[in-house]
N, C-alpha and C. Protein backbone atom coordinates (compact mmCIF):
# COMPACT_ATOMS: atom_id res chain seq x y z
N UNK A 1 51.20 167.31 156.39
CA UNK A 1 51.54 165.91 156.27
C UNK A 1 53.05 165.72 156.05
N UNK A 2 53.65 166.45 155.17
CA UNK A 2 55.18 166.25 155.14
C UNK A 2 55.83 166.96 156.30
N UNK A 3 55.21 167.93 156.66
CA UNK A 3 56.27 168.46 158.00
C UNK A 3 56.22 167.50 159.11
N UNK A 4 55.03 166.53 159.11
CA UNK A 4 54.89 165.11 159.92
C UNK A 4 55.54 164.31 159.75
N UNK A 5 55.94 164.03 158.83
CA UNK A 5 56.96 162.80 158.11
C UNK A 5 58.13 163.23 158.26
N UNK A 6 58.44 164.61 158.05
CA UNK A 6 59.85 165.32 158.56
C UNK A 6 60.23 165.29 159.77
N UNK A 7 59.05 165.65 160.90
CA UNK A 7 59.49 165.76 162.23
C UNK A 7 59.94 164.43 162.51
N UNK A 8 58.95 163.16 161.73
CA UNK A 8 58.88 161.66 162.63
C UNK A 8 60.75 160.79 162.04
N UNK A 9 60.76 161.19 161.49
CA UNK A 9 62.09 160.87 160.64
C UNK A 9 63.54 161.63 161.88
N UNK A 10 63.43 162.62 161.96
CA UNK A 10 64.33 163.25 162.90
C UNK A 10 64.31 162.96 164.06
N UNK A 11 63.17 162.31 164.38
CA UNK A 11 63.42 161.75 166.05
C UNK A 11 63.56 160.25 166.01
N UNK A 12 63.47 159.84 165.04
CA UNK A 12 64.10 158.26 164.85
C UNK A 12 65.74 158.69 164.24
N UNK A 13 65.96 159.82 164.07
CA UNK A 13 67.62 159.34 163.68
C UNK A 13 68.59 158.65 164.44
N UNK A 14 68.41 159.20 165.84
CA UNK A 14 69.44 158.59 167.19
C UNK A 14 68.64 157.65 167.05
N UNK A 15 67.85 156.36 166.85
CA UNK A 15 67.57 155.51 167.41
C UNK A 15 68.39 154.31 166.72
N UNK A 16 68.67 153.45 167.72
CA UNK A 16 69.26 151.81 166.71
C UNK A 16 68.29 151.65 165.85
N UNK A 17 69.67 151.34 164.66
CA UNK A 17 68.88 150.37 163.76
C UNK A 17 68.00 148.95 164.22
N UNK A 18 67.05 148.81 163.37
CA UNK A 18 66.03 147.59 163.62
C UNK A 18 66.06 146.52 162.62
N UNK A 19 66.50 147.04 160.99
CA UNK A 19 66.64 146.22 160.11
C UNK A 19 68.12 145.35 160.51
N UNK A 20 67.51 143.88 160.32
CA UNK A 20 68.71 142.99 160.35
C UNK A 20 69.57 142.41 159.40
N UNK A 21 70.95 142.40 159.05
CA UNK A 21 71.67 142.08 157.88
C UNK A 21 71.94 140.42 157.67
N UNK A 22 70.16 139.81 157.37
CA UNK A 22 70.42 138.78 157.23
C UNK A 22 71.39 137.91 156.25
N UNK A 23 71.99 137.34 155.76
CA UNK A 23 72.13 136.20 156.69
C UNK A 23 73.58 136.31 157.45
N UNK A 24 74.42 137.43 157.43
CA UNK A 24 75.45 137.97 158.41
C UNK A 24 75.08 138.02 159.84
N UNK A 25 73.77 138.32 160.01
CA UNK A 25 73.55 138.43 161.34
C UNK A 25 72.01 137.35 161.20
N UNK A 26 72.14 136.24 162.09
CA UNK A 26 70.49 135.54 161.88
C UNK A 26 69.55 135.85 162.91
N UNK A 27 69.02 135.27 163.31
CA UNK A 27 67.81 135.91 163.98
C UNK A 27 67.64 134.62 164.84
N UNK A 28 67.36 134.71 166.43
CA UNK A 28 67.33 133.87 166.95
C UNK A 28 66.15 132.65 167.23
N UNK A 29 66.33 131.78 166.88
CA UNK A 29 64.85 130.68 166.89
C UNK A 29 63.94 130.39 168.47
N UNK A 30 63.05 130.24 168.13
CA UNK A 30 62.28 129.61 169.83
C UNK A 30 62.50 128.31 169.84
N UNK A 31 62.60 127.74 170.90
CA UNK A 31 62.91 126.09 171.26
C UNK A 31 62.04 125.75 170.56
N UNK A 32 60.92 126.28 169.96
CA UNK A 32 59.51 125.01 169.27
C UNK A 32 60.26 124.99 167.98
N UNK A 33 60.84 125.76 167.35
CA UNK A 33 60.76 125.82 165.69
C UNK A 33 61.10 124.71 165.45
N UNK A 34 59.82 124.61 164.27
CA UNK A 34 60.48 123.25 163.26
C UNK A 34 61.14 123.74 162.04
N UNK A 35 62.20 122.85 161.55
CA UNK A 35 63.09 122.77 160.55
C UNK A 35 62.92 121.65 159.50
N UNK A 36 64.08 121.59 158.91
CA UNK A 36 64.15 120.64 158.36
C UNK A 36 64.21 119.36 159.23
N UNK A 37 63.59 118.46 158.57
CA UNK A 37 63.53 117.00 159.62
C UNK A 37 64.95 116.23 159.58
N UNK A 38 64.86 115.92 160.51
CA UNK A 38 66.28 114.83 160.51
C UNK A 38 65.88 113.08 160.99
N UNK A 39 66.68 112.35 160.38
CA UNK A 39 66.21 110.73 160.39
C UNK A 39 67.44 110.17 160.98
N UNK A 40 66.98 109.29 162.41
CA UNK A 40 67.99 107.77 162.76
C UNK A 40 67.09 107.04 162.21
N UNK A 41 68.51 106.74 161.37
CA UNK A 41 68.34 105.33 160.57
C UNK A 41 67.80 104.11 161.82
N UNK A 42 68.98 104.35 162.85
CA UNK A 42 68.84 103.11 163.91
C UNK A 42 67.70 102.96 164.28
N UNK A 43 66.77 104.09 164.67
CA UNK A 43 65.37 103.85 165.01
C UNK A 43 64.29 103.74 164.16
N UNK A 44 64.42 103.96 162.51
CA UNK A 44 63.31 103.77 162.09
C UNK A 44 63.31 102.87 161.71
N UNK A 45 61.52 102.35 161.66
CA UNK A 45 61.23 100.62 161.55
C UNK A 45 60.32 100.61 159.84
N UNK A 46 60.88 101.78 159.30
CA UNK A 46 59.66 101.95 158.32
C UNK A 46 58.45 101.31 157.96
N UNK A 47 57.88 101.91 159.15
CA UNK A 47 56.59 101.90 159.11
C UNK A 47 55.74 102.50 158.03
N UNK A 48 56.14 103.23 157.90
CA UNK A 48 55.01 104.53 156.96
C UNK A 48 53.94 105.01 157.74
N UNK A 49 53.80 105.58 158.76
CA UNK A 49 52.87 106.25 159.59
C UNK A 49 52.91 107.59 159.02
N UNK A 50 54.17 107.75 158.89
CA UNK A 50 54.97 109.29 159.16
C UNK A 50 54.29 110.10 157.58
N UNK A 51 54.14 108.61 156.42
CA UNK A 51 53.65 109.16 154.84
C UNK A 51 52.45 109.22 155.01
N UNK A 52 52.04 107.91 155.80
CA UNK A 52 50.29 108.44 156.01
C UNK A 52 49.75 109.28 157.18
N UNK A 53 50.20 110.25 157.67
CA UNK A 53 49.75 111.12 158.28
C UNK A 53 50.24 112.85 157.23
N UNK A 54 51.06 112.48 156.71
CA UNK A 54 51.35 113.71 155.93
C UNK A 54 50.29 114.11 155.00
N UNK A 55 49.77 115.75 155.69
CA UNK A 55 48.79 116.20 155.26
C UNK A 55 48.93 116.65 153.20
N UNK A 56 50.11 116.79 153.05
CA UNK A 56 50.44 117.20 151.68
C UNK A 56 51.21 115.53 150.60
N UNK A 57 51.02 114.88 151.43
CA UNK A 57 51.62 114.01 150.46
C UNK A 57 52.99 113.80 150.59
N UNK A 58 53.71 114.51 150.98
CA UNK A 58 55.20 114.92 150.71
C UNK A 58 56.23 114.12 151.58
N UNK A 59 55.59 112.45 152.16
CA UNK A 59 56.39 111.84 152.31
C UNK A 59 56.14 110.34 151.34
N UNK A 60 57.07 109.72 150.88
CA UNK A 60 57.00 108.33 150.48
C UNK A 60 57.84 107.88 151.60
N UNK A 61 57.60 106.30 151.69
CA UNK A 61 59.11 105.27 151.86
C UNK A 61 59.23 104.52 150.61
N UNK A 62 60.71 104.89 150.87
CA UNK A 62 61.68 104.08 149.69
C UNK A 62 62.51 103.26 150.08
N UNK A 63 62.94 102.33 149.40
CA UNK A 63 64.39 101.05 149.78
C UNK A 63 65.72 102.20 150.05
N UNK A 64 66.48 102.29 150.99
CA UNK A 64 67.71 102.83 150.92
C UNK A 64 68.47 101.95 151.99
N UNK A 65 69.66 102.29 151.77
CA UNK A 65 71.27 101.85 152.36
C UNK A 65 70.91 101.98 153.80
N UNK A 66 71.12 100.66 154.93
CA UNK A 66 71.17 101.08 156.22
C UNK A 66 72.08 101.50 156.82
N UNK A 67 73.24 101.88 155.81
CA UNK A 67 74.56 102.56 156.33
C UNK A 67 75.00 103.18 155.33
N UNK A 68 76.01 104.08 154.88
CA UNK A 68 76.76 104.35 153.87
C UNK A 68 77.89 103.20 153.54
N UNK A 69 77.90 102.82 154.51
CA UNK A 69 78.96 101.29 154.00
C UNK A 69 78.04 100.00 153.60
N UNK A 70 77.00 100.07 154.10
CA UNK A 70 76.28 98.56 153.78
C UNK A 70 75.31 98.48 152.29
N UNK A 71 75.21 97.14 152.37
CA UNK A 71 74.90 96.98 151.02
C UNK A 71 73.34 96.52 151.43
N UNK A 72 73.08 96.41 152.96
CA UNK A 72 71.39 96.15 153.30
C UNK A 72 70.98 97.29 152.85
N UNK A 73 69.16 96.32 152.73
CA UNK A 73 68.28 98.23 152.48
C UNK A 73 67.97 97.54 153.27
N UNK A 74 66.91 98.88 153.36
CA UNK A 74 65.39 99.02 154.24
C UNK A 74 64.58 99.78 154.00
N UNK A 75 63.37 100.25 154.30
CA UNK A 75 62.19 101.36 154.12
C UNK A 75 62.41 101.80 154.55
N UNK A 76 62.80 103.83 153.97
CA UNK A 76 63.28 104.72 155.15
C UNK A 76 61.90 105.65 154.40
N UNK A 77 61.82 106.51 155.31
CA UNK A 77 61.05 108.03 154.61
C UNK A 77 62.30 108.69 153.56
N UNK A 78 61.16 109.05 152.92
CA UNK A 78 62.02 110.27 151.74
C UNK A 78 61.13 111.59 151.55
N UNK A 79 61.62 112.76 151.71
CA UNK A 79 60.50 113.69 152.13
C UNK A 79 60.82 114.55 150.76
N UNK A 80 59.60 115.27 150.55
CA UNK A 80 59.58 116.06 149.04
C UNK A 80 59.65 117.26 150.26
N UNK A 81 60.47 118.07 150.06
CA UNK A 81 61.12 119.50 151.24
C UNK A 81 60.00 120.82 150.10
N UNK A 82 59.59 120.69 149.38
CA UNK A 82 59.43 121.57 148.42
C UNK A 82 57.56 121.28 148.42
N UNK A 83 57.26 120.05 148.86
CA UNK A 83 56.04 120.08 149.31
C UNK A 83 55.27 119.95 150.65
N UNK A 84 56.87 120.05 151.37
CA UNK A 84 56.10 119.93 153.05
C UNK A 84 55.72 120.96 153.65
N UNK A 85 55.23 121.19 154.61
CA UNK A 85 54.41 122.49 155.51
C UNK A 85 55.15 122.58 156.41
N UNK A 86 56.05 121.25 156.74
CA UNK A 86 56.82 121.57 158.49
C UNK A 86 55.92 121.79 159.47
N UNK A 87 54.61 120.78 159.51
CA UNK A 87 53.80 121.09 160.07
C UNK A 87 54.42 119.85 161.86
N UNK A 88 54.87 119.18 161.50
CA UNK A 88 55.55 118.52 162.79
C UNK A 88 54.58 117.11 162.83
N UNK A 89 53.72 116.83 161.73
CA UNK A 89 53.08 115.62 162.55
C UNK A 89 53.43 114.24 162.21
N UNK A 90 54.27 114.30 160.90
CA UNK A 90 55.55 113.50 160.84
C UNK A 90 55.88 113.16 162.12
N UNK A 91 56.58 114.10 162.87
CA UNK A 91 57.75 113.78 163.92
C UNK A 91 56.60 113.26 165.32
N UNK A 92 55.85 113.96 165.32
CA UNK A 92 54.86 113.79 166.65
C UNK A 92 54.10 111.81 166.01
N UNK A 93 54.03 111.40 164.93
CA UNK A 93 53.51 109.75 165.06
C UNK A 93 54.05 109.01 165.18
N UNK A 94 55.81 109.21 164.71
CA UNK A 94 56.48 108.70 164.64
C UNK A 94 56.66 107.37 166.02
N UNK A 95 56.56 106.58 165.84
CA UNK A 95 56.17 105.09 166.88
C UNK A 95 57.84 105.34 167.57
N UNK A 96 58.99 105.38 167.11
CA UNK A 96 60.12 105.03 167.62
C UNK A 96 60.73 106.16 167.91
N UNK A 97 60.04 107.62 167.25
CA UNK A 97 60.91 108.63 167.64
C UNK A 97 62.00 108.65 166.34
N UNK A 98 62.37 108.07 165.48
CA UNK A 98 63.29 108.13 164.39
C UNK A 98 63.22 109.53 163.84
N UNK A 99 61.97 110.00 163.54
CA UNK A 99 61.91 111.45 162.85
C UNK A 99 62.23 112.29 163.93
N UNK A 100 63.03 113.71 163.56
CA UNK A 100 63.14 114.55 164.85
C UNK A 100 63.28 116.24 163.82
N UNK A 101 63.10 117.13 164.47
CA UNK A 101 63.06 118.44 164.21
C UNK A 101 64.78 119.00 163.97
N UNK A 102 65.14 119.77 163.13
CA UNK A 102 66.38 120.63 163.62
C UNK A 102 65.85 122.00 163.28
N UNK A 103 67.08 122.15 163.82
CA UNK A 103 67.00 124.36 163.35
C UNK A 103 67.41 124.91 162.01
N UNK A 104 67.58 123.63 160.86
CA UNK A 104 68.21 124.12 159.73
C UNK A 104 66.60 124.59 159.28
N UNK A 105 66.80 125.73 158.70
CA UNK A 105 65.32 126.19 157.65
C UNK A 105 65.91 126.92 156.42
N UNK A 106 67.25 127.46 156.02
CA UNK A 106 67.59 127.68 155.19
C UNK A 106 68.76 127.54 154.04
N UNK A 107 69.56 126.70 155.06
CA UNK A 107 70.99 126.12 154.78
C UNK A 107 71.07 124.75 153.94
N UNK A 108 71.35 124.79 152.72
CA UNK A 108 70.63 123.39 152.22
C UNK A 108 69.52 123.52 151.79
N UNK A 109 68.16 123.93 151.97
CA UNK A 109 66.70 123.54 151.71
C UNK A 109 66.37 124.65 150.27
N UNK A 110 66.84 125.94 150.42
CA UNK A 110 66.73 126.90 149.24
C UNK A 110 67.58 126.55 147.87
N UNK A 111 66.82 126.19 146.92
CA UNK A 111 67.22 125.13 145.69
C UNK A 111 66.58 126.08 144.65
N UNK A 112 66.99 125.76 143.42
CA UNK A 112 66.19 126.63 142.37
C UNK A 112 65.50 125.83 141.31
N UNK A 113 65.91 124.00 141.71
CA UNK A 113 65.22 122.88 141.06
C UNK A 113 63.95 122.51 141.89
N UNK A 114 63.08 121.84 141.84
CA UNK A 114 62.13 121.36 142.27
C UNK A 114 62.97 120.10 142.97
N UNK A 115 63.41 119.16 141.64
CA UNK A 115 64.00 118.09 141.86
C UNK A 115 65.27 118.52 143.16
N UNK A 116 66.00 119.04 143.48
CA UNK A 116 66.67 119.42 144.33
C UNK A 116 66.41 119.35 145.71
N UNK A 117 65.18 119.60 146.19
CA UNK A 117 64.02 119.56 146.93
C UNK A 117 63.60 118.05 147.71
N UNK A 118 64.37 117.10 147.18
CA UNK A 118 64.01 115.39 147.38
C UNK A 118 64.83 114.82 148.25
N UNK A 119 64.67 115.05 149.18
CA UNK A 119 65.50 114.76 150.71
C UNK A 119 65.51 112.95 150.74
N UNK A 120 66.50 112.57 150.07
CA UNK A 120 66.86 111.37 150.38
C UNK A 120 67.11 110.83 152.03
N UNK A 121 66.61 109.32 152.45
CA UNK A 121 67.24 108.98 153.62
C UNK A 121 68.54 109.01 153.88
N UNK A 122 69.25 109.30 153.17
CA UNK A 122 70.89 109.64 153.04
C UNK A 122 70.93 111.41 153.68
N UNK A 123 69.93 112.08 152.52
CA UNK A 123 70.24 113.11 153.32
C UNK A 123 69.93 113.38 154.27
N UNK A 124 68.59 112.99 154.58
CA UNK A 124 67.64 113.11 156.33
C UNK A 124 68.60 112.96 157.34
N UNK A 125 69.11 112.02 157.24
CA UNK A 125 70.05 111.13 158.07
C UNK A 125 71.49 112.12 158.11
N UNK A 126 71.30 112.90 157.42
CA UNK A 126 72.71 113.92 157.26
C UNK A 126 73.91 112.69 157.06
N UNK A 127 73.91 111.57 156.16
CA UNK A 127 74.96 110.59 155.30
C UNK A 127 75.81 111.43 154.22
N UNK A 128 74.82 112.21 153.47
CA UNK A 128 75.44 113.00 152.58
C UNK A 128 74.77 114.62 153.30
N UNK A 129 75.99 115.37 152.46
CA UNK A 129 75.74 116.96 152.96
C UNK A 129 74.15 117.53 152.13
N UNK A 130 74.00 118.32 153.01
CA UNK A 130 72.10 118.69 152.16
C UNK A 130 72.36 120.07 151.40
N UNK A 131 73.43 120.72 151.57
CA UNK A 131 74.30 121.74 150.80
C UNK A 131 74.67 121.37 149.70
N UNK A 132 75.32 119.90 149.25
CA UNK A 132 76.21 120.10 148.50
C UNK A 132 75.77 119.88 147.08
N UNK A 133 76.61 120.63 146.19
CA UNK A 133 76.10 120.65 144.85
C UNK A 133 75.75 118.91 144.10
N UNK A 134 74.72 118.61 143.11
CA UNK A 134 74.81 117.66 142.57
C UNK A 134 76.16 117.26 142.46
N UNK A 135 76.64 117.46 141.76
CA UNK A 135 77.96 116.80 141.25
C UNK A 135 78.99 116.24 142.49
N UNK A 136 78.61 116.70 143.60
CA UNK A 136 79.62 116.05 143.85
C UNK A 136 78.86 114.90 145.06
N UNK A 137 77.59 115.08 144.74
CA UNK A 137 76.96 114.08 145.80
C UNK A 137 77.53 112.46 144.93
């Protein structure tokens, strides 16, 4: 058994490495992957389809800013990132198309608060950075 493990080891030495030095090197996505969701403001009519189809709960609508300059609200989605599945059926009821998929899955979303986790329509909307520390939001 060890002279097996010896031989199998020596004929993998010439071979490329396979382990990848994430996150220096990332790993390439398929056109389907879902990410974190992203929100036009311009198109959503807040409806709430998007909360009542969410299998976990993990959307409300809330009153927020229809601009970073304006002082209108409106009903946007606000997604709990810490209780969603990324299961896509948010984005697939969506009546106007407002909800949409990106390729972010780790940039921003890995938090060590729960509360951290509470994707404002500011942030959906990428208004404010989904990186950036409390303090300076």
């Amino acid at each position: 058994m060890v002279l097996k493990n010896i031989t199998r080891a020596l004929k993998n030495i010439r071979k490329p490495r396979v382990t990848r030095m994430y996150p220096e090197i990332r790993s390439e996505l398929p056109e389907r992957f879902r990410g974190l969701q992203k929100l036009d403001k311009s198109k959503c009519i807040g409806c709430g389809i998007c909360a009542n189809t969410c299998p976990n709960c993990a959307i409300k609508i809330v009153r927020a800013r229809v601009s970073k300059d304006s002082t209108k609200t409106r009903w946007f989605p606000e997604i709990d990132v810490g209780h969603c599945l990324f299961c896509g059926l948010c984005i697939d009821q969506c009546p106007q198309e407002a909800l949409s998929s990106s390729k972010i899955y780790t940039d921003g979303i890995i938090k060590w608060k729960h509360e951290d986790l509470l994707f404002t329509p500011d942030k959906l909307a990428r208004e404010e950075p989904i990186d950036a520390p409390e303090a300076e939001q």
